[in-house]
C-alpha atoms as a PDB file:
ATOM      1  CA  UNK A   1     -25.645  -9.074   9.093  1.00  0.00           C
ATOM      2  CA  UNK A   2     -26.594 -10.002   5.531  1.00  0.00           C
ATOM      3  CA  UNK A   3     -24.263 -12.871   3.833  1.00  0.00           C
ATOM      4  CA  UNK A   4     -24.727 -13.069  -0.185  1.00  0.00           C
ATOM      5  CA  UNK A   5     -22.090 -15.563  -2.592  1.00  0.00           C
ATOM      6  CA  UNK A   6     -21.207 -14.094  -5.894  1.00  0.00           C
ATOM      7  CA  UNK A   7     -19.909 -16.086  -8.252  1.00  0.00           C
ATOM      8  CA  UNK A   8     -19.311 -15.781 -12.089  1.00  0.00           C
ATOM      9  CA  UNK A   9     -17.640 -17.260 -15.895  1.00  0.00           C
ATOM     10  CA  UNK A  10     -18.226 -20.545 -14.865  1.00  0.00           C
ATOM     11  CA  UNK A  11     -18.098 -21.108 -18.696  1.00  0.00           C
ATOM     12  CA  UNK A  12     -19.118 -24.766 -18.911  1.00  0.00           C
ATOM     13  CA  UNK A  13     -16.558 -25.759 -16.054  1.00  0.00           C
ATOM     14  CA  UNK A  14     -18.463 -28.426 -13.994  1.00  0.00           C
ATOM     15  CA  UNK A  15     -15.821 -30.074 -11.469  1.00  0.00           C
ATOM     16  CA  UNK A  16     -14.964 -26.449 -10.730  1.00  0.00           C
ATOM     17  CA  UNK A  17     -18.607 -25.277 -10.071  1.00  0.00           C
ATOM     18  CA  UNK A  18     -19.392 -28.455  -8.055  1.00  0.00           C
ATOM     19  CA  UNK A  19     -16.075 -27.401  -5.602  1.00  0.00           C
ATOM     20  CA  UNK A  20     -17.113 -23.845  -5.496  1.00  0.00           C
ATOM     21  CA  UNK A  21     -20.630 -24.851  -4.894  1.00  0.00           C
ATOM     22  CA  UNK A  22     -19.636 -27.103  -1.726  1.00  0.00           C
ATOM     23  CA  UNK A  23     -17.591 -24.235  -0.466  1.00  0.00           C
ATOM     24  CA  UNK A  24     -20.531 -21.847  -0.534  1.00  0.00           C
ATOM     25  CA  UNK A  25     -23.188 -24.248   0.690  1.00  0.00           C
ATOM     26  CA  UNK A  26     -20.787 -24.845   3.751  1.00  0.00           C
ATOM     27  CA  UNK A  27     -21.073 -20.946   4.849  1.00  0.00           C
ATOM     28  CA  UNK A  28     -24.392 -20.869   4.652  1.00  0.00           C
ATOM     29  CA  UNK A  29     -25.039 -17.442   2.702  1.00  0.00           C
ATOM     30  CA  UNK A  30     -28.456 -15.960   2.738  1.00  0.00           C
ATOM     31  CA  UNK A  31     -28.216 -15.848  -0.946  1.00  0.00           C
ATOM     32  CA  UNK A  32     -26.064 -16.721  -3.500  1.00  0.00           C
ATOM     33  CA  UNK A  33     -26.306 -14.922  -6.861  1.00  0.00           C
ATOM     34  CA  UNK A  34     -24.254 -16.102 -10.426  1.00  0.00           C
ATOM     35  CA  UNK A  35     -23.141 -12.997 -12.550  1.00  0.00           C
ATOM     36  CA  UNK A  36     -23.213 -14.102 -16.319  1.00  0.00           C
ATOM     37  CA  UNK A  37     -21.079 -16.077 -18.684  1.00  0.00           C
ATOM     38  CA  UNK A  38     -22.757 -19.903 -17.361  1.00  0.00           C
ATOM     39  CA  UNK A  39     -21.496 -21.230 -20.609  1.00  0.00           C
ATOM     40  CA  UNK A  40     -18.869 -21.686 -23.256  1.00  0.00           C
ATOM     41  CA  UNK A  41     -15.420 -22.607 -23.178  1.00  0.00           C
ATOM     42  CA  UNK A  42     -15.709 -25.817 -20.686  1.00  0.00           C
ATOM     43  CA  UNK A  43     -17.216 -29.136 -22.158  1.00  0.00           C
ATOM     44  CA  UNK A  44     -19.822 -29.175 -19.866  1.00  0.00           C
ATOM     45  CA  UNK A  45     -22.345 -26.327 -20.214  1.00  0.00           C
ATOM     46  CA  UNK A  46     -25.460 -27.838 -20.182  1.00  0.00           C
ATOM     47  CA  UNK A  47     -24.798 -29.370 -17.221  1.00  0.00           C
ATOM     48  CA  UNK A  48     -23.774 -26.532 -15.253  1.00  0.00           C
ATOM     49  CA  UNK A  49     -26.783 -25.141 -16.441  1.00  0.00           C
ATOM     50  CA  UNK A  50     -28.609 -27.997 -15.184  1.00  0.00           C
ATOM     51  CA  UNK A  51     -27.191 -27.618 -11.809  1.00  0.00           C
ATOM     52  CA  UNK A  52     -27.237 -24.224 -11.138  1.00  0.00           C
ATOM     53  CA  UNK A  53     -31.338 -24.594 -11.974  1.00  0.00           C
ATOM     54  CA  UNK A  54     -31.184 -27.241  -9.602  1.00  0.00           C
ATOM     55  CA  UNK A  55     -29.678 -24.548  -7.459  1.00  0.00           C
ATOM     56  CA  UNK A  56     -32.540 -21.532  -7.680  1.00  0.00           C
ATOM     57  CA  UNK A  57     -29.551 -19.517  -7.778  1.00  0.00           C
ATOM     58  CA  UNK A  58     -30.723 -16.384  -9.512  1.00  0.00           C
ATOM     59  CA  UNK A  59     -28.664 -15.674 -12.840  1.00  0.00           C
ATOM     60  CA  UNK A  60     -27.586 -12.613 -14.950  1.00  0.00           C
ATOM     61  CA  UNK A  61     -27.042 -12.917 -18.849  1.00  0.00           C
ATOM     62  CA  UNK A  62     -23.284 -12.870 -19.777  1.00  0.00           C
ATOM     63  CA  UNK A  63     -21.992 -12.066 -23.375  1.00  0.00           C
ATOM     64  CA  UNK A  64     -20.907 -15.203 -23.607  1.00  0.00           C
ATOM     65  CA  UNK A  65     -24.543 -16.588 -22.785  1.00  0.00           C
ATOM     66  CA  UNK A  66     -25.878 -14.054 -25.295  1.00  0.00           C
ATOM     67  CA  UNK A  67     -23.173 -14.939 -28.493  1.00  0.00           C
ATOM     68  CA  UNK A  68     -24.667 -18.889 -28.438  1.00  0.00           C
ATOM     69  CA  UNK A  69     -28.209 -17.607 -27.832  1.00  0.00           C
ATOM     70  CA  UNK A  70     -27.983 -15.534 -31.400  1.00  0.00           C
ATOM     71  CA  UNK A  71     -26.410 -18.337 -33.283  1.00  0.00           C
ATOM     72  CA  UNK A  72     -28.674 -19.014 -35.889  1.00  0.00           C
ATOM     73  CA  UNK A  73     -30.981 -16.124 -35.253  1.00  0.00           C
ATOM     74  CA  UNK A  74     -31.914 -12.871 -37.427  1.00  0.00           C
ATOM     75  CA  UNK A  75     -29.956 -11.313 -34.916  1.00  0.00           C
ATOM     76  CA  UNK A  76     -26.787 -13.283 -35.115  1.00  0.00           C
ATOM     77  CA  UNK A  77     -23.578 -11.032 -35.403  1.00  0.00           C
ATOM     78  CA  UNK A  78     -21.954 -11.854 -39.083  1.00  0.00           C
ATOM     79  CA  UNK A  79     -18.966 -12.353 -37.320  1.00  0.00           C
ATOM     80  CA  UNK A  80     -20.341 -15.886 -35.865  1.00  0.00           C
ATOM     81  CA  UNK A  81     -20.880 -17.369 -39.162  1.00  0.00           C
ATOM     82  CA  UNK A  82     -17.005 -17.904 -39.173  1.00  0.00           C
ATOM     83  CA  UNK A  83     -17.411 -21.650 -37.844  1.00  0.00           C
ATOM     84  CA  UNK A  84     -13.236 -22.223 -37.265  1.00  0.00           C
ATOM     85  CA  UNK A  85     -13.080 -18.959 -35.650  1.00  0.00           C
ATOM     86  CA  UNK A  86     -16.307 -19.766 -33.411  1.00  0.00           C
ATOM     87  CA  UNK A  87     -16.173 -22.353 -33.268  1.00  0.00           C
ATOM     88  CA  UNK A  88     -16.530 -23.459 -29.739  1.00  0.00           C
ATOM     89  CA  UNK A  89     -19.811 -21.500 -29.733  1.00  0.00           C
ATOM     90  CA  UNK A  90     -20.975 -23.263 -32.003  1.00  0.00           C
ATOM     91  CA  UNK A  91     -20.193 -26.663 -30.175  1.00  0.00           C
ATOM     92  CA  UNK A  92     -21.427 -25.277 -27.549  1.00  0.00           C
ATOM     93  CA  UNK A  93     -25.093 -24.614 -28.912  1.00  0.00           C
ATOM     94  CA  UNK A  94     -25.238 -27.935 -30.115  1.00  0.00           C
ATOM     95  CA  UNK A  95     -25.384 -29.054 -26.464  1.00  0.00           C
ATOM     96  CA  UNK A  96     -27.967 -27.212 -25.283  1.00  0.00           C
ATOM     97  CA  UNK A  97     -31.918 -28.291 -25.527  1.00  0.00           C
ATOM     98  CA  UNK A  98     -34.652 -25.633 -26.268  1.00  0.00           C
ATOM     99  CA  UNK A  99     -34.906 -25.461 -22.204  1.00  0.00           C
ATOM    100  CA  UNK A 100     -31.363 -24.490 -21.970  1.00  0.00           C
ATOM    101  CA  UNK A 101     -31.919 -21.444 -24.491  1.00  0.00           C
ATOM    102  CA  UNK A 102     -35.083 -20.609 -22.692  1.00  0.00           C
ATOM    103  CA  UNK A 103     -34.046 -20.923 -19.689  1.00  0.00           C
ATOM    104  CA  UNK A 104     -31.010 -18.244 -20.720  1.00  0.00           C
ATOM    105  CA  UNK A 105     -33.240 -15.987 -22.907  1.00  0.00           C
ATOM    106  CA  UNK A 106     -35.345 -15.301 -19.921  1.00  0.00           C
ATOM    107  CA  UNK A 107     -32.297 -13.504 -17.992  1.00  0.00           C
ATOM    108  CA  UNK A 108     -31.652  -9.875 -17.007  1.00  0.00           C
ATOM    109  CA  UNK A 109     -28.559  -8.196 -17.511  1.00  0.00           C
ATOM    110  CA  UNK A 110     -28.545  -6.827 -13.932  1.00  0.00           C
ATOM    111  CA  UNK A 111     -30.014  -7.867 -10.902  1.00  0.00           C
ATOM    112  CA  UNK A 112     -30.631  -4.690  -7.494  1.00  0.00           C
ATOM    113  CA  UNK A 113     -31.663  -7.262  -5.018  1.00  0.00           C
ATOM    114  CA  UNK A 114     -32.977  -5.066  -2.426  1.00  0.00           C
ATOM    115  CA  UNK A 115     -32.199  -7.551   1.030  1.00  0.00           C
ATOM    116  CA  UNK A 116     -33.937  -6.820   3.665  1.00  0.00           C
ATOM    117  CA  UNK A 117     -31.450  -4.757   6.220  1.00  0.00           C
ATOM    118  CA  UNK A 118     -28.963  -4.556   3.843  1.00  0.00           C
ATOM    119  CA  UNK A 119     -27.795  -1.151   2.302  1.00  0.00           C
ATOM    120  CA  UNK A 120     -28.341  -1.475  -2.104  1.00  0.00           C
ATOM    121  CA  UNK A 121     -26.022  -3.218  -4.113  1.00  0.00           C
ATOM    122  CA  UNK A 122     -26.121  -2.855  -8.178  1.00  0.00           C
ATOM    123  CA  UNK A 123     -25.450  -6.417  -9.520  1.00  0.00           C
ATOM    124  CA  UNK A 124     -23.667  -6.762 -13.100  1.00  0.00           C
ATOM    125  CA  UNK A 125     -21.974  -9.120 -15.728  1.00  0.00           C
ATOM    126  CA  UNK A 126     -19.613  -6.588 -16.937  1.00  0.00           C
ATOM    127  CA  UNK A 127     -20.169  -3.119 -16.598  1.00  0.00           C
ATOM    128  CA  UNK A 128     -23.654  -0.829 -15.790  1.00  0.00           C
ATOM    129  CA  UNK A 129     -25.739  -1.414 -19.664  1.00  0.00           C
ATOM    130  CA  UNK A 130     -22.363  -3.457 -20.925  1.00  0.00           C
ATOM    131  CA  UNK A 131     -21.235  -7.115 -20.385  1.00  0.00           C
ATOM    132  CA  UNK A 132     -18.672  -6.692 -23.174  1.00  0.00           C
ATOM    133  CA  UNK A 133     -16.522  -4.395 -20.679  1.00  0.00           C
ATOM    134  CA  UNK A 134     -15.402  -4.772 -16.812  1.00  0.00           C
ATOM    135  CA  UNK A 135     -13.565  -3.245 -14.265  1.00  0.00           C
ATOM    136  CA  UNK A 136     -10.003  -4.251 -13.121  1.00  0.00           C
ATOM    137  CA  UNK A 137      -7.276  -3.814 -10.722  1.00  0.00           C
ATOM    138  CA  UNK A 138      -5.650  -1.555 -13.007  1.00  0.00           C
ATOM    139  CA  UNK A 139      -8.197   0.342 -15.347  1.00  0.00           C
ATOM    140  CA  UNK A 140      -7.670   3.636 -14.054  1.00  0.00           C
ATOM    141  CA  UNK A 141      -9.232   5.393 -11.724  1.00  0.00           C
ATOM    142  CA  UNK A 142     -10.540   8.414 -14.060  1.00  0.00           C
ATOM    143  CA  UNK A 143     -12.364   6.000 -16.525  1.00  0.00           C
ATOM    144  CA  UNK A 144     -13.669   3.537 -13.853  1.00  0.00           C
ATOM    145  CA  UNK A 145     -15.270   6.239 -12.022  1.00  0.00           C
ATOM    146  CA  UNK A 146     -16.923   7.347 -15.272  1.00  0.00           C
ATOM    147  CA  UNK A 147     -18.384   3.788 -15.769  1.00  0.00           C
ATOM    148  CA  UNK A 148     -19.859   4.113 -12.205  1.00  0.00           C
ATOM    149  CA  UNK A 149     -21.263   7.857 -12.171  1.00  0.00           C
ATOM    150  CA  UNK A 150     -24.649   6.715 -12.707  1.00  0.00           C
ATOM    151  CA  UNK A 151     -25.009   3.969 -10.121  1.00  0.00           C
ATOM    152  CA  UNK A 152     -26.276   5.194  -7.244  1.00  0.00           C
ATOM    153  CA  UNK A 153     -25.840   2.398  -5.482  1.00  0.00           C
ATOM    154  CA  UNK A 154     -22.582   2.159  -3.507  1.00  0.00           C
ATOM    155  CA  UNK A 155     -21.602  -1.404  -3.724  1.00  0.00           C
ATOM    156  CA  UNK A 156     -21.190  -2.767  -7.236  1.00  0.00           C
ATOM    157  CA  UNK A 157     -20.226  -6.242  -8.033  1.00  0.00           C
ATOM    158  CA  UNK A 158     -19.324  -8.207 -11.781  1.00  0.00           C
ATOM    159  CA  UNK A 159     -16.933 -10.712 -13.226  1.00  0.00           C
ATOM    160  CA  UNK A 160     -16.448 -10.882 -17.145  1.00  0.00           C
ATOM    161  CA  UNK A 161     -12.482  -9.811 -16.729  1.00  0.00           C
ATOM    162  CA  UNK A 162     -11.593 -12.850 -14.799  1.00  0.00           C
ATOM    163  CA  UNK A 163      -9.196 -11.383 -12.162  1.00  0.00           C
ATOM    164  CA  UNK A 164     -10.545 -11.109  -8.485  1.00  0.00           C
ATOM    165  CA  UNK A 165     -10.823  -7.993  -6.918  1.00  0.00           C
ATOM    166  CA  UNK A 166     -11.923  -5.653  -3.863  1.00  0.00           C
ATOM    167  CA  UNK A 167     -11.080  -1.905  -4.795  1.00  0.00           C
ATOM    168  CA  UNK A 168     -12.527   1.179  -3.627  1.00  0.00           C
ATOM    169  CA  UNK A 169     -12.834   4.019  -6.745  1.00  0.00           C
ATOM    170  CA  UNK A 170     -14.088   6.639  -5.064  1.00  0.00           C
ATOM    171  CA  UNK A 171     -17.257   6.620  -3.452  1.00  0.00           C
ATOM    172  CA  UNK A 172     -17.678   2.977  -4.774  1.00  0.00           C
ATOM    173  CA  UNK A 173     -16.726  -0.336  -3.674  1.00  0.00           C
ATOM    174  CA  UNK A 174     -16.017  -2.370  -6.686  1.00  0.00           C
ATOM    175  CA  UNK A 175     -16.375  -6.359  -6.249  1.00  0.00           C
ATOM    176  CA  UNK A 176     -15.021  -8.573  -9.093  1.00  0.00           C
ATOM    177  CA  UNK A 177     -15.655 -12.129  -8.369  1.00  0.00           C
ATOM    178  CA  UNK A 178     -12.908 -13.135 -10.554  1.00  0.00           C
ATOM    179  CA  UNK A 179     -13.624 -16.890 -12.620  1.00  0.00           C
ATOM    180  CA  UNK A 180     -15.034 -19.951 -11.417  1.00  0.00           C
ATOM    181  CA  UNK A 181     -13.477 -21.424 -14.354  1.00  0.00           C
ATOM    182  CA  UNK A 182     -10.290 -19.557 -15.354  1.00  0.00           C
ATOM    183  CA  UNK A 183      -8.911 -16.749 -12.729  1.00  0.00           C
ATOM    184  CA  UNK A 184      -6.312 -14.857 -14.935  1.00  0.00           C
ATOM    185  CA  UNK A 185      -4.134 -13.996 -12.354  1.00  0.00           C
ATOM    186  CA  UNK A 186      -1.787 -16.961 -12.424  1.00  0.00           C
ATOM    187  CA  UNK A 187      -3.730 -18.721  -9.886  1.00  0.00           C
ATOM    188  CA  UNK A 188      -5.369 -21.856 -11.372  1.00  0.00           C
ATOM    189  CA  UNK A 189      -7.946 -22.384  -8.479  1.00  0.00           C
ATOM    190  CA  UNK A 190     -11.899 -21.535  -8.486  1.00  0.00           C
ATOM    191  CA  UNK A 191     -12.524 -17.766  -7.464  1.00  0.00           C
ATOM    192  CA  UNK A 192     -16.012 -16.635  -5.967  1.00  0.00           C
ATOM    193  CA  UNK A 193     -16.709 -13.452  -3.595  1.00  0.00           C
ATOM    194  CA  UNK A 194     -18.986 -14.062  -0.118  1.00  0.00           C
ATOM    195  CA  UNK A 195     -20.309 -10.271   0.910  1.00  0.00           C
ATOM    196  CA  UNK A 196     -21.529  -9.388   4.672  1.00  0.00           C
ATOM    197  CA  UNK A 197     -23.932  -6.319   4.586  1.00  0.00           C
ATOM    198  CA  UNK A 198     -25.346  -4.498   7.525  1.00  0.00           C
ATOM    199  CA  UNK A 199     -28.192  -1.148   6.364  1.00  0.00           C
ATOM    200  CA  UNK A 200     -25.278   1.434   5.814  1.00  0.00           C
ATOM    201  CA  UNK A 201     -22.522  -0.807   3.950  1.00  0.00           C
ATOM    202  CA  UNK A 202     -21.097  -3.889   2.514  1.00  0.00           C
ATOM    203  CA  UNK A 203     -17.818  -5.928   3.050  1.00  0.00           C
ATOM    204  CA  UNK A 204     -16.259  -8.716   0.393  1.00  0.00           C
ATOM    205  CA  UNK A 205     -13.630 -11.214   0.748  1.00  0.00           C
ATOM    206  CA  UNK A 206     -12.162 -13.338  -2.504  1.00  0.00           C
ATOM    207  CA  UNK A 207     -12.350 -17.151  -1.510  1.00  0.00           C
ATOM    208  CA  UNK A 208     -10.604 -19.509  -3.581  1.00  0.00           C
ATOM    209  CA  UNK A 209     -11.199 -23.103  -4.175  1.00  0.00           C
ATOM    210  CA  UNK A 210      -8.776 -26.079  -5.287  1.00  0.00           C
ATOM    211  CA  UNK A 211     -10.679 -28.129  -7.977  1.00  0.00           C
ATOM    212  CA  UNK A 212      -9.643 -31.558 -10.382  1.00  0.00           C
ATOM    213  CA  UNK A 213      -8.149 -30.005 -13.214  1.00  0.00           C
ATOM    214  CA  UNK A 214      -7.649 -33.275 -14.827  1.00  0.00           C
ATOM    215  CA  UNK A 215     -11.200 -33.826 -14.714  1.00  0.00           C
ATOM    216  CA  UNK A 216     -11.328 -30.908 -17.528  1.00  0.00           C
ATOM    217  CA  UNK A 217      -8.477 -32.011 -18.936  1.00  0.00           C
ATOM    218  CA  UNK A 218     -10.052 -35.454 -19.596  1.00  0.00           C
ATOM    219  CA  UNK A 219     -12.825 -33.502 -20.416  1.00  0.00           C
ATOM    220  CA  UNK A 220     -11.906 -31.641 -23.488  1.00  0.00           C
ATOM    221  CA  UNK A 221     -10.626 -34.652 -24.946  1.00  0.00           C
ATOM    222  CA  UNK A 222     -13.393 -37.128 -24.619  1.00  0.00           C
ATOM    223  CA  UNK A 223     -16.588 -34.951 -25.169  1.00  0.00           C
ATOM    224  CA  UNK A 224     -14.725 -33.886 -28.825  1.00  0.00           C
ATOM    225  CA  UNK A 225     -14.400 -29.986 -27.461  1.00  0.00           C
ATOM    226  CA  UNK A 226     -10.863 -30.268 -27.505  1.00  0.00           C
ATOM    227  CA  UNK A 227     -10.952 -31.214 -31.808  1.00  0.00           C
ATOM    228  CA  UNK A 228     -14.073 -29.796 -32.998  1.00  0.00           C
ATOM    229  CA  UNK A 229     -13.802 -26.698 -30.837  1.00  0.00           C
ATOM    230  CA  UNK A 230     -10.589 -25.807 -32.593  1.00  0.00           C
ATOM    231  CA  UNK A 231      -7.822 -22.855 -31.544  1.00  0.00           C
ATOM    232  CA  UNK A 232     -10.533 -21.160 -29.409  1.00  0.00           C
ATOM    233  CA  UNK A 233     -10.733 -24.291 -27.633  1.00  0.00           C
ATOM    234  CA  UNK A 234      -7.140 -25.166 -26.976  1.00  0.00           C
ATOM    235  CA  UNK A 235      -6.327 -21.452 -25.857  1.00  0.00           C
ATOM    236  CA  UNK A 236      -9.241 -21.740 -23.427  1.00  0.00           C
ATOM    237  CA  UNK A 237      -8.186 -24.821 -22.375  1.00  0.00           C
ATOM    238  CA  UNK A 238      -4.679 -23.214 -21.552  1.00  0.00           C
ATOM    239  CA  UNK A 239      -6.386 -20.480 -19.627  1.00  0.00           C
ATOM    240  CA  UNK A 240      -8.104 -23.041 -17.401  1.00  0.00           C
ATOM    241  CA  UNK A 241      -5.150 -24.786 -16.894  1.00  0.00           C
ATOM    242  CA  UNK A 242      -2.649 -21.847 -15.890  1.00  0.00           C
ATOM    243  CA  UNK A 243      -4.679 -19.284 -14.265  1.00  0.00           C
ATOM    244  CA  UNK A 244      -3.369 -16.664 -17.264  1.00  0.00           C
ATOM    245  CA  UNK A 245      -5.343 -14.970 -19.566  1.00  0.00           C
ATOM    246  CA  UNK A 246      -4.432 -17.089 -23.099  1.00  0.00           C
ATOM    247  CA  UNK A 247      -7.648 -17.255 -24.729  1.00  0.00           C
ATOM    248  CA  UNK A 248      -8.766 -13.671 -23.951  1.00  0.00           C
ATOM    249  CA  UNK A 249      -4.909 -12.073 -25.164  1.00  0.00           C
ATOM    250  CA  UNK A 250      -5.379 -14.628 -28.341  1.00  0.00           C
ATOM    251  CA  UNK A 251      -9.047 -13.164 -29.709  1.00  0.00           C
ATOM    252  CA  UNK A 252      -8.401  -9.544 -28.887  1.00  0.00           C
ATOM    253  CA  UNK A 253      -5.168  -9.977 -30.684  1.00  0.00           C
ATOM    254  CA  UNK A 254      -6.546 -11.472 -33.895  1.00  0.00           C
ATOM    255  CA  UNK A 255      -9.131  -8.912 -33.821  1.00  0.00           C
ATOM    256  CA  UNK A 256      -6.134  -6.373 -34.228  1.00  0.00           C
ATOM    257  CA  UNK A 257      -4.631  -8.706 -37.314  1.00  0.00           C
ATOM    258  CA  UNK A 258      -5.419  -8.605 -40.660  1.00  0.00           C
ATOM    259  CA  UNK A 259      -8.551 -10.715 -41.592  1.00  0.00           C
ATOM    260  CA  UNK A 260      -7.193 -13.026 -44.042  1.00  0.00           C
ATOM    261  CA  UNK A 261      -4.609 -14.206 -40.745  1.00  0.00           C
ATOM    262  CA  UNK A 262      -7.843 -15.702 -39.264  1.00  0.00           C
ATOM    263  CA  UNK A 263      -8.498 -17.921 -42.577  1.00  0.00           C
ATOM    264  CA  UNK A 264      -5.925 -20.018 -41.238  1.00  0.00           C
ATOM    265  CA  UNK A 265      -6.336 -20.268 -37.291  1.00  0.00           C
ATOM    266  CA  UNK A 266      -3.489 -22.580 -36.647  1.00  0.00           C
ATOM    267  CA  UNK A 267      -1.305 -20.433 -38.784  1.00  0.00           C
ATOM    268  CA  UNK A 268      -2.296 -17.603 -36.467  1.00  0.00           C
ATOM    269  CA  UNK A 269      -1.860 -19.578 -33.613  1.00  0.00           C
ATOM    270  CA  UNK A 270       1.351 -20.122 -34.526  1.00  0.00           C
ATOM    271  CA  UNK A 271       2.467 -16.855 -35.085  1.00  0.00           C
ATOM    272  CA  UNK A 272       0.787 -15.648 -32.047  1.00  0.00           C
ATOM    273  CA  UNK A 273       2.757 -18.038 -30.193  1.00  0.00           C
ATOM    274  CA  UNK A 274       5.918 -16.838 -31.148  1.00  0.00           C
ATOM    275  CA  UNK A 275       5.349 -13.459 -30.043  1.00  0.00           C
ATOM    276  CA  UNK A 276       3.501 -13.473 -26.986  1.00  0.00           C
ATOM    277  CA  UNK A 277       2.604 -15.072 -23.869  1.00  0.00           C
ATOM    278  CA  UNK A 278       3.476 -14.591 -20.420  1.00  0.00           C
ATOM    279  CA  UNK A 279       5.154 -10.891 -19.652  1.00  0.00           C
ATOM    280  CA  UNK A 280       4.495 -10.571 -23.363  1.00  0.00           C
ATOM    281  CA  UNK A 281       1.004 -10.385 -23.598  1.00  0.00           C
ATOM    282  CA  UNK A 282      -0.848  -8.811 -26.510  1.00  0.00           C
ATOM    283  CA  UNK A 283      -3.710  -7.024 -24.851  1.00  0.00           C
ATOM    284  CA  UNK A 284      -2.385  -3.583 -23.701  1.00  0.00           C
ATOM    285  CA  UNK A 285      -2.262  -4.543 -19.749  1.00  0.00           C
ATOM    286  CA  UNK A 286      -2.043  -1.569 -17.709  1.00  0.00           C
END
């Protein structure tokens, strides 16, 4: 029996990748693996990369990674340039040294880690060829098992939507590690996924882990995220703090909105506010 730790979104959360990293270390996994999305939305991002290079935990390339790696690139979305809206990106590449981007630029987008005895296992950010999508407890069955019609592997395992989960779609057993820095299932605690694999199949469990969320608290407000990061940083701030999906419901709504709402992101805020939130949440949940 093969034991691998997945975890994923850390997202710049340091006290909660340090608690998630002592609970792995203490099973004793043959292998632990990080699925994307390292950075961004914590103050601490170039520290987590720091540690988890310290680590040699092999890493994917998360859409998250990828937005601060184009800043300021001839391949930079025009989107970006929108400094309130991105602003946390932005803060976020000022952090990082030339070893950081490097270090990030040098990533796949999926890992097949072939262990010996072990039957294959397709690893992801998102989705097979997308880290902008993932798979959920309730995407339904029909369009999930489209997603996964060309893996031939029988195990696949991501993170980018932030809600643990073990669910077999057809022929497939879908792993979602959930957050290490914001579950959005109510549950404010760390979430990473420990497989056991034997030559025909794999197993998963969810393991949670209690973490200082003070110490991020404290965090946004003296590293400057908290101001100079703006609405995106307050709504992922919330997320981190309640285990609910604020700062993901927030930017797919003011996608939806007209685009002079997002000249004034307080404004929108504020009107966002007094719509939604929890059991009124903008994003069409299933």
């Amino acid at each position: 029996m093969v034991t691998i730790a997945l975890l994923s979104d850390v997202h710049g959360n340091l006290p909660a990748l340090e608690a998630v990293a002592k609970d792995i270390l203490s099973c004793s996994p043959d292998g632990v693996f990080v699925l994307g999305d390292m950075i961004n939305g914590c103050p601490w991002s170039d520290q987590v990369l720091d540690r988890l290079h310290e680590y040699g935990w092999p890493m994917l390339l998360g859409n998250h990674d990828d937005a601060v790696l184009q800043l300021g690139t001839p391949r930079m979305e025009p989107r970006y340039a929108d400094r309130e809206r991105y602003a946390t990106l932005w803060w976020t590449r000022a952090q990082l040294s030339p070893r950081h981007s490097a270090l990030l630029a040098a990533l796949p987008t999926e890992l097949q880690p072939g262990l010996d005895g072990t039957a294959p296992l397709r690893l992801v950010h998102g989705i097979p060829g997308n880290f902008f999508v993932g798979l959920r407890p309730d995407s339904p069955e029909g369009w999930a098992a489209r997603q996964l019609e060309p893996i031939s592997e029988s195990t696949l395992a991501g993170g980018h939507t932030h809600v643990p989960m073990l669910r077999r779609i057809r022929r497939w057993l879908v792993v979602n590690t959930g957050s290490v820095a914001a579950c959005y299932d109510g549950d404010p605690r760390a979430s990473y996924a420990l497989l056991y694999g034997d030559a025909h199949n794999w197993r998963a469990e969810i393991r949670r882990v209690v973490y200082d969320l003070d110490a991020v608290d404290v965090g946004y407000h003296e590293t400057g995220l908290l101001v100079e990061g703006g609405v995106m940083a307050e709504m992922f701030r919330r997320s981190v703090m309640t285990g609910l999906p604020w700062v993901s419901d927030f930017t797919w709504w003011i996608r939806e909105q007209p685009a002079e709402l997002s000249l004034d992101m307080r404004g929108a805020l504020r009107t966002y506010d007094a719509i939604h939130g929890p059991g009124h949440w903008a994003f069409p949940y299933v």
